[in-house]
PDB file of N, CA and C in Angstrom:
ATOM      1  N   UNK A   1    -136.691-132.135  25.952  1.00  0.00           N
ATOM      2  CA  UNK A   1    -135.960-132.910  24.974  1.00  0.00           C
ATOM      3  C   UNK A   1    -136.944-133.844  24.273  1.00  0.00           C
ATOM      4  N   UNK A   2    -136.694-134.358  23.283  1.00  0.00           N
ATOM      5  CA  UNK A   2    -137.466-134.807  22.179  1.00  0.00           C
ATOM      6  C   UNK A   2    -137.042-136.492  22.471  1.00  0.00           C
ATOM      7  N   UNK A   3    -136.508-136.873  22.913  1.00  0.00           N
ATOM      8  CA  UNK A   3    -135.906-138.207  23.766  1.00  0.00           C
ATOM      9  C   UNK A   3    -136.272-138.518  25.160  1.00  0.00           C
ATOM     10  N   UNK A   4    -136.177-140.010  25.234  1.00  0.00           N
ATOM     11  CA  UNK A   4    -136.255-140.579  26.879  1.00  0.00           C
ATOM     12  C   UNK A   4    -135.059-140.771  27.349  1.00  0.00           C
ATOM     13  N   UNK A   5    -134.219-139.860  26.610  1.00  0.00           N
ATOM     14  CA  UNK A   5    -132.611-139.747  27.233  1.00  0.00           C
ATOM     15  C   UNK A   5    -132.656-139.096  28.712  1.00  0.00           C
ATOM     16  N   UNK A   6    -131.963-139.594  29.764  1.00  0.00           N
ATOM     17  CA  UNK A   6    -132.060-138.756  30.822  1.00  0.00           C
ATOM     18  C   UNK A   6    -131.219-137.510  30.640  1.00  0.00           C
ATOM     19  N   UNK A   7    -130.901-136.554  31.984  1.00  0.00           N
ATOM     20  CA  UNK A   7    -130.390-135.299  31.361  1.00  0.00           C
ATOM     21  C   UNK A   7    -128.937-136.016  31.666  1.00  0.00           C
ATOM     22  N   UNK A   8    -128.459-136.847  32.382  1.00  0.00           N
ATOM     23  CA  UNK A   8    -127.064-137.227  32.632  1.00  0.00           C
ATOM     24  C   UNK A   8    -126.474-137.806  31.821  1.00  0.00           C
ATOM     25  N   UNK A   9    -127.776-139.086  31.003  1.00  0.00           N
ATOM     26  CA  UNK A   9    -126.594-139.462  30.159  1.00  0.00           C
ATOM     27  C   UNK A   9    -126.478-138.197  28.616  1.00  0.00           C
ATOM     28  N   UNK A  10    -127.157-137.497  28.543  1.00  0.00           N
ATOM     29  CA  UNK A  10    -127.109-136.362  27.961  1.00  0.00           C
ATOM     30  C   UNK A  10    -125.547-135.824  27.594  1.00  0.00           C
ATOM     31  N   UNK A  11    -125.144-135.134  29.129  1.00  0.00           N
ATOM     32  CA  UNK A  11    -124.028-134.363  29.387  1.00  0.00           C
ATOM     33  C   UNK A  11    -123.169-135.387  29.164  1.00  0.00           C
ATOM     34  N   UNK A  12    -123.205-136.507  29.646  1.00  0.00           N
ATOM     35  CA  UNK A  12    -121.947-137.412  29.745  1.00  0.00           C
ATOM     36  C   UNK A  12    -121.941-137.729  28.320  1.00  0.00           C
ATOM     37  N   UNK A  13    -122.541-137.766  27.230  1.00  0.00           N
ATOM     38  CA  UNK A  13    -122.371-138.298  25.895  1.00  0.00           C
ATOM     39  C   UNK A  13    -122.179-137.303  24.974  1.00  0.00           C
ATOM     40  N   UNK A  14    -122.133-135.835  25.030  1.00  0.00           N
ATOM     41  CA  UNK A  14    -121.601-134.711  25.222  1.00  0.00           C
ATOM     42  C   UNK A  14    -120.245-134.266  25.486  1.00  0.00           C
ATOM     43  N   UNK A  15    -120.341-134.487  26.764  1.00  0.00           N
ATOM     44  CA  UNK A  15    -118.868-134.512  27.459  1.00  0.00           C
ATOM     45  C   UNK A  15    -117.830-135.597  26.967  1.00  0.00           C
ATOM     46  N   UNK A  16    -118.177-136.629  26.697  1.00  0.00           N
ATOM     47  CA  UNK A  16    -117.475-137.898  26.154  1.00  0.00           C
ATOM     48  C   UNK A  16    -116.713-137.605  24.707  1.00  0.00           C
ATOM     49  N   UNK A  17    -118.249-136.899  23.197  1.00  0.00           N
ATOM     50  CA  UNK A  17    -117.721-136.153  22.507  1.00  0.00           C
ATOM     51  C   UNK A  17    -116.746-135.032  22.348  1.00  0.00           C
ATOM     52  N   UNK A  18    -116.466-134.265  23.335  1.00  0.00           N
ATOM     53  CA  UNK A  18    -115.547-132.940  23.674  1.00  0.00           C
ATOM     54  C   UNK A  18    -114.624-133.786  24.231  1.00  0.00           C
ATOM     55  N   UNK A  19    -114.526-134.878  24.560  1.00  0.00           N
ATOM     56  CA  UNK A  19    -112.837-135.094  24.965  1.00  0.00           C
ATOM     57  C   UNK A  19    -112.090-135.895  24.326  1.00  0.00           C
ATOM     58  N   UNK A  20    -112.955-136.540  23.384  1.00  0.00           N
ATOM     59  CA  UNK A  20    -112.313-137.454  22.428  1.00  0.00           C
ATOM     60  C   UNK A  20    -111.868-136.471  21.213  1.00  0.00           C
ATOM     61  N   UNK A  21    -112.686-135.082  20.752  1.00  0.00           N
ATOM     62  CA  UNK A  21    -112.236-134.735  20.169  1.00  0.00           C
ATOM     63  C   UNK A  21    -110.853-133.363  20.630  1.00  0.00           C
ATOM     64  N   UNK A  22    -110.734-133.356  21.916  1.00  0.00           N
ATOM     65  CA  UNK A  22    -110.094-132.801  22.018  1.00  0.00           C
ATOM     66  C   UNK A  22    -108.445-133.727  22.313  1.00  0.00           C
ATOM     67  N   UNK A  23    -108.574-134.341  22.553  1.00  0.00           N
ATOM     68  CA  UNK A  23    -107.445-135.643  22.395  1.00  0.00           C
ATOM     69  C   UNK A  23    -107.025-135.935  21.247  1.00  0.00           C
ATOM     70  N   UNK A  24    -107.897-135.805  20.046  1.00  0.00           N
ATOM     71  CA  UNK A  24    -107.515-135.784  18.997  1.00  0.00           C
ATOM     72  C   UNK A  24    -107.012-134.703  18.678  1.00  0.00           C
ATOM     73  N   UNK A  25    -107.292-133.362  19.231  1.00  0.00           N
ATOM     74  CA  UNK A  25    -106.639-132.024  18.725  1.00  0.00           C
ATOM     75  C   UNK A  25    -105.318-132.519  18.831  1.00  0.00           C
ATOM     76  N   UNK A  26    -105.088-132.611  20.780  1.00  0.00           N
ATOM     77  CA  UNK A  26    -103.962-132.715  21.077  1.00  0.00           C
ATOM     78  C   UNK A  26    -102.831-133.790  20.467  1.00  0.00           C
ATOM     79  N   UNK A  27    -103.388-134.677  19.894  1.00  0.00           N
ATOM     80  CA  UNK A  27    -102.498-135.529  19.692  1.00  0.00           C
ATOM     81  C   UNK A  27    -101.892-135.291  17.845  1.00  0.00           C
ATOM     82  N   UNK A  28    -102.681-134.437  17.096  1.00  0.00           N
ATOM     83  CA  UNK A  28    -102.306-133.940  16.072  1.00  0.00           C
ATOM     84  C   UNK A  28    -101.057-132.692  16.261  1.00  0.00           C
ATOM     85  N   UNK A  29    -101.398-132.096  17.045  1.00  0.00           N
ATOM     86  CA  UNK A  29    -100.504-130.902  17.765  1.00  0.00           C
ATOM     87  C   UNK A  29     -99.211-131.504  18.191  1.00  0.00           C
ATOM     88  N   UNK A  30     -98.915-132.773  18.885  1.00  0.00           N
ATOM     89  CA  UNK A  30     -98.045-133.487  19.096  1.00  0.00           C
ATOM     90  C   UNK A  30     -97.281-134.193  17.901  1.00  0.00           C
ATOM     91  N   UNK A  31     -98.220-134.482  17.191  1.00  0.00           N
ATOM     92  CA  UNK A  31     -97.259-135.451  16.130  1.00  0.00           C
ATOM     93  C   UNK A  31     -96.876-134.493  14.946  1.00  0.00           C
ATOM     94  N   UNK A  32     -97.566-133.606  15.332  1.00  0.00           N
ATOM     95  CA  UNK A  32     -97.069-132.415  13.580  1.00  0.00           C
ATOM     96  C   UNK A  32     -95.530-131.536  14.659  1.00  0.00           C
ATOM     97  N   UNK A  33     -95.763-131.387  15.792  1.00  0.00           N
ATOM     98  CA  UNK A  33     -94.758-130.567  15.855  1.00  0.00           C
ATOM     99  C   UNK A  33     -93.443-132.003  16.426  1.00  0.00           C
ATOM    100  N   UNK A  34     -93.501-132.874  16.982  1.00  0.00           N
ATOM    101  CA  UNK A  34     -92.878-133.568  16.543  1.00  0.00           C
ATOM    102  C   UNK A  34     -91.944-133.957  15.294  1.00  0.00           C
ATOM    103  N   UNK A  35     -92.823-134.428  14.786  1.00  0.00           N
ATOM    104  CA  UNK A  35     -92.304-135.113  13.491  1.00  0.00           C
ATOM    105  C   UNK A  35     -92.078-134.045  12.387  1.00  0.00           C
ATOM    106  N   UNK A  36     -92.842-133.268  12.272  1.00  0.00           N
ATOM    107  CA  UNK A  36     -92.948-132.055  11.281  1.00  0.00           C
ATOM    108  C   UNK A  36     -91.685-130.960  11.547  1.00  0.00           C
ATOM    109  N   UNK A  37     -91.614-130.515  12.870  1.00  0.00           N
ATOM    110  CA  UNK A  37     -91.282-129.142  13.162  1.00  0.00           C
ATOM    111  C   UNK A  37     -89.736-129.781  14.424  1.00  0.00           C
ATOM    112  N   UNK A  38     -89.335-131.569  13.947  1.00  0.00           N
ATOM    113  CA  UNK A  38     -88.577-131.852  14.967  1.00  0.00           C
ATOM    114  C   UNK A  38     -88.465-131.207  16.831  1.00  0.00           C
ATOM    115  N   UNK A  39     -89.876-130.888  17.335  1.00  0.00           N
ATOM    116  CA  UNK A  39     -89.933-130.109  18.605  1.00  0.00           C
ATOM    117  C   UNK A  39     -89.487-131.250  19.574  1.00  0.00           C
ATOM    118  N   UNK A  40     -89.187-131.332  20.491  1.00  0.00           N
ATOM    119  CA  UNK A  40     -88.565-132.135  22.149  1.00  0.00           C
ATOM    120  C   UNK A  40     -89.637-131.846  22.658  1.00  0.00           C
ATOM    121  N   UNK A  41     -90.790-132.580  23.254  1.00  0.00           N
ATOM    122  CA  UNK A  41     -91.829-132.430  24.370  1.00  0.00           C
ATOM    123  C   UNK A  41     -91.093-132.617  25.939  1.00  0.00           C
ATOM    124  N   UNK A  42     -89.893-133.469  25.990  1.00  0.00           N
ATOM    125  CA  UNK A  42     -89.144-133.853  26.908  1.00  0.00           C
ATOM    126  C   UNK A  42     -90.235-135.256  27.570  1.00  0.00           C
ATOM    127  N   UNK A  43     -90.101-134.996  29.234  1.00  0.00           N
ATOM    128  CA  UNK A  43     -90.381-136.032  29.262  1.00  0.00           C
ATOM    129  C   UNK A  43     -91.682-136.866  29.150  1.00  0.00           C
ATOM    130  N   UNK A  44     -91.823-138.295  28.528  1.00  0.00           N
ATOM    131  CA  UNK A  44     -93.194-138.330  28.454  1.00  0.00           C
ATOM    132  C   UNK A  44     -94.496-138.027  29.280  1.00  0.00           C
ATOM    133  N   UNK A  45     -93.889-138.526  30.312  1.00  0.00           N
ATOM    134  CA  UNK A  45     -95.069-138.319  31.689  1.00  0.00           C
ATOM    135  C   UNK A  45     -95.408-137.320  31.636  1.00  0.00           C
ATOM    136  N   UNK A  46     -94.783-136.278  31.378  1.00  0.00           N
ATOM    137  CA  UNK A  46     -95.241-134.482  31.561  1.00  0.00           C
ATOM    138  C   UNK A  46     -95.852-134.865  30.603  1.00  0.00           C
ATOM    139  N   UNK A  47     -95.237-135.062  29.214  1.00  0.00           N
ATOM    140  CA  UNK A  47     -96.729-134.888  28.070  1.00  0.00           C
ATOM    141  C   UNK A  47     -98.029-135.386  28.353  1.00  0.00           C
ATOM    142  N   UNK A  48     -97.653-136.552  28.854  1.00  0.00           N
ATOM    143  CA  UNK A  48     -99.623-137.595  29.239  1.00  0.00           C
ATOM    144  C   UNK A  48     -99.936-136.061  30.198  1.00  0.00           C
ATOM    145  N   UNK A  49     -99.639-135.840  31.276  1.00  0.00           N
ATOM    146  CA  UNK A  49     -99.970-135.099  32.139  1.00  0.00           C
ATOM    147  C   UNK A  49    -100.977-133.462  31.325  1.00  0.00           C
ATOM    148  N   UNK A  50    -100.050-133.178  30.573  1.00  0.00           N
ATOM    149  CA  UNK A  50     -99.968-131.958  30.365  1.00  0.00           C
ATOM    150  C   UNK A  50    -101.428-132.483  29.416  1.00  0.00           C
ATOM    151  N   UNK A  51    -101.172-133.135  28.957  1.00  0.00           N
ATOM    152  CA  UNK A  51    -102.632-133.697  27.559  1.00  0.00           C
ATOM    153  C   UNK A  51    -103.660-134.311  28.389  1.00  0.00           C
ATOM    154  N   UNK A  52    -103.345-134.322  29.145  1.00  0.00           N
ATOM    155  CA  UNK A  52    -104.876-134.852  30.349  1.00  0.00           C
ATOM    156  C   UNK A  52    -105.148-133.263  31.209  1.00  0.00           C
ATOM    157  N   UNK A  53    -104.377-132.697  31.631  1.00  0.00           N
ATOM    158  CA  UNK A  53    -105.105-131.116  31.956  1.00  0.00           C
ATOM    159  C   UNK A  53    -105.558-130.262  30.465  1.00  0.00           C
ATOM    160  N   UNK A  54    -105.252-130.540  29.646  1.00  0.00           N
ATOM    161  CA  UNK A  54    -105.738-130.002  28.736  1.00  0.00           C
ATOM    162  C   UNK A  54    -106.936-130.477  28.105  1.00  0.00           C
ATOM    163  N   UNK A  55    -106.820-131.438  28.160  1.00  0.00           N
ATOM    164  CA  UNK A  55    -108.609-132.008  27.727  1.00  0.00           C
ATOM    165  C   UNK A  55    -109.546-131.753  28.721  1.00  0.00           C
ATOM    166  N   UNK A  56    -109.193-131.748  29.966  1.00  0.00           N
ATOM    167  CA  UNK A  56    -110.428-131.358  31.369  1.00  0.00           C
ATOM    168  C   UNK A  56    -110.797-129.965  31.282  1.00  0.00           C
ATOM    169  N   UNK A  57    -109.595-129.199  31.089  1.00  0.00           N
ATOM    170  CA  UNK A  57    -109.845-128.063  30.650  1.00  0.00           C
ATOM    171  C   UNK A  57    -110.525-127.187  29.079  1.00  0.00           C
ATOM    172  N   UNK A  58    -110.424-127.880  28.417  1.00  0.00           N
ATOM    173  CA  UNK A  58    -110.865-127.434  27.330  1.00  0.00           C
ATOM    174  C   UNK A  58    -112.538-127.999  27.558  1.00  0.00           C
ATOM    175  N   UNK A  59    -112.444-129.379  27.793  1.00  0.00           N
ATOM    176  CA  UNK A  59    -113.990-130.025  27.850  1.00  0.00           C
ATOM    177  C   UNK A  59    -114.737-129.304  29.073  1.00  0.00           C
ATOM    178  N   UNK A  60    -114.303-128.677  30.108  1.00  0.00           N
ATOM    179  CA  UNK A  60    -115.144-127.750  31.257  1.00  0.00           C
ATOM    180  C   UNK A  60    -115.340-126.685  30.123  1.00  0.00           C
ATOM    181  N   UNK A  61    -114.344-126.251  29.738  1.00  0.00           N
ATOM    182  CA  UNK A  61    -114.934-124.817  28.998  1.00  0.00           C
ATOM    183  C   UNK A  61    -115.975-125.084  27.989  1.00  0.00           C
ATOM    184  N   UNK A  62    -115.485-126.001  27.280  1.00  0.00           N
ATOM    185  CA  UNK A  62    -116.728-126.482  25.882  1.00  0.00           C
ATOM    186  C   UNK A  62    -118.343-126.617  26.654  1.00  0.00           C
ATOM    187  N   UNK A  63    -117.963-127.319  27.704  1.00  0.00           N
ATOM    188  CA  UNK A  63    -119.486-127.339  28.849  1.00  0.00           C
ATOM    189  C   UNK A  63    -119.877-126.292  29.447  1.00  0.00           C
ATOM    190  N   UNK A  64    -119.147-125.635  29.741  1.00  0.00           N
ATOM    191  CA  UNK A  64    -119.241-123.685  30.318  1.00  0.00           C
ATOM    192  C   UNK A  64    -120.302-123.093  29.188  1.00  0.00           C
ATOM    193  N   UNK A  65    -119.697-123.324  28.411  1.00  0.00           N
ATOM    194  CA  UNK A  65    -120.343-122.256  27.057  1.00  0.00           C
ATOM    195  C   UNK A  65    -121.395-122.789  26.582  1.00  0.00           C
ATOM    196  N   UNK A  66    -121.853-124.354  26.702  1.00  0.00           N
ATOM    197  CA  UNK A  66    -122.854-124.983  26.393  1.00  0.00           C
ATOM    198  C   UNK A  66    -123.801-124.797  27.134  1.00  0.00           C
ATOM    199  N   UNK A  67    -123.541-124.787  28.438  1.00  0.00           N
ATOM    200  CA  UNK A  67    -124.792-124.470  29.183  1.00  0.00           C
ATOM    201  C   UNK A  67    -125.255-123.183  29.963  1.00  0.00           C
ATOM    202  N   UNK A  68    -124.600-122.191  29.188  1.00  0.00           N
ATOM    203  CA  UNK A  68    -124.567-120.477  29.348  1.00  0.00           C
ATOM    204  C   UNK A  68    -125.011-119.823  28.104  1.00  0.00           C
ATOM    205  N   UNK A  69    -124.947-120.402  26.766  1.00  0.00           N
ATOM    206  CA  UNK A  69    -125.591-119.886  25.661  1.00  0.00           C
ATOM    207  C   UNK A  69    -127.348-120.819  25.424  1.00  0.00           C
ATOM    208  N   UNK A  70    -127.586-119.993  24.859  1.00  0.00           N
ATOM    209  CA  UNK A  70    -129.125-119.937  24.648  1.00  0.00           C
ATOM    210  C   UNK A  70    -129.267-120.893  23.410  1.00  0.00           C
ATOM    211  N   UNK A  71    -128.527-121.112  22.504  1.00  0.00           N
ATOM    212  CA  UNK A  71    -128.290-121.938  21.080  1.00  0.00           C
ATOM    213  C   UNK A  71    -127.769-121.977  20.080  1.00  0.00           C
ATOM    214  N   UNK A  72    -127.601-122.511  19.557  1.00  0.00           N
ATOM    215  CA  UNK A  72    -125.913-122.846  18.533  1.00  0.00           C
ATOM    216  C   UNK A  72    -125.052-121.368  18.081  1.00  0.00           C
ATOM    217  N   UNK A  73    -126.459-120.838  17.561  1.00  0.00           N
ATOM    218  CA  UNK A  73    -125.746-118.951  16.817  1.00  0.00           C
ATOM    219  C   UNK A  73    -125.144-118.655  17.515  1.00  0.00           C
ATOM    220  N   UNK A  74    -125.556-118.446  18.886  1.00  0.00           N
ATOM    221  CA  UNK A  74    -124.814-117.510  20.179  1.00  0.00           C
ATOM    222  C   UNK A  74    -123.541-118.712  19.949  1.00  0.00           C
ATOM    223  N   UNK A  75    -123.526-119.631  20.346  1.00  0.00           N
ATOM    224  CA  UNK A  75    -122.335-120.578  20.677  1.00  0.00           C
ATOM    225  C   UNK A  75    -121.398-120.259  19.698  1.00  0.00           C
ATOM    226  N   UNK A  76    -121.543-120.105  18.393  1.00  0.00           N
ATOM    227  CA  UNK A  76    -120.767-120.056  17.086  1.00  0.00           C
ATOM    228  C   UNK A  76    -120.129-118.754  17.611  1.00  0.00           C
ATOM    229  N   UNK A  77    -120.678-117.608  18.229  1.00  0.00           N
ATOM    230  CA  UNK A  77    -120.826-116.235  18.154  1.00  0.00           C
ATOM    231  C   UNK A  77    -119.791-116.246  19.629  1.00  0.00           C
ATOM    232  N   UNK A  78    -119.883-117.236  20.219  1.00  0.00           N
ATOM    233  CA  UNK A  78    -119.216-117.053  21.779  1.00  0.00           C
ATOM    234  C   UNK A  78    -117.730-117.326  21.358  1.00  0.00           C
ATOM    235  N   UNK A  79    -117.285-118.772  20.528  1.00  0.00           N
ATOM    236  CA  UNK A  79    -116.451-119.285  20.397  1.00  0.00           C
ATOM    237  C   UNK A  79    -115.266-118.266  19.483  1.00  0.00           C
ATOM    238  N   UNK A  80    -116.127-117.458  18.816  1.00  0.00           N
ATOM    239  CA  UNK A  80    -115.334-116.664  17.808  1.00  0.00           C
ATOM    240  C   UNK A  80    -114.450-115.945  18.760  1.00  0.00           C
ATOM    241  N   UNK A  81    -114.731-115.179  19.459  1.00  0.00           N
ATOM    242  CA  UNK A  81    -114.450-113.855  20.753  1.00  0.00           C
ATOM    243  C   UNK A  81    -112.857-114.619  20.721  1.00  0.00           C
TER     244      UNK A  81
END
């Protein structure tokens, strides 16, 4: 690396990026089908719940593929599939 970044805070500032933006997916997904598409999520707790396994999960996979591809092309090229 071209930095005196260690490799941890690396991943963690990485990882930090992939879950903020995936919280933001989720929470667009929520308010369009909400408000937009009148949908019932029911109860809230399930939603926090359900939007917190979904960001761990999406951000392991975003990290799966990050550190199994060789560099961005392949990554662009993985994500398409």
């Amino acid at each position: 690396m071209a930095s005196p970044t260690a490799k941890v805070q690396f991943l963690l500032g990485k990882a930090l990026g992939q879950v903020c933006l995936t919280i933001a997916q989720f929470a667009i997904l929520y308010l369009v089908t909400r408000f937009l598409f009148k949908a019932d999520w029911g109860n809230p707790l399930a939603v926090l719940l359900l939007a917190i396994a979904y960001t761990f999960a999406i951000t392991g996979l975003a990290m799966l593929v990050a550190a199994l591809v060789p560099n961005r092309g392949a990554a662009v090229g993985a994500w398409s599939i």
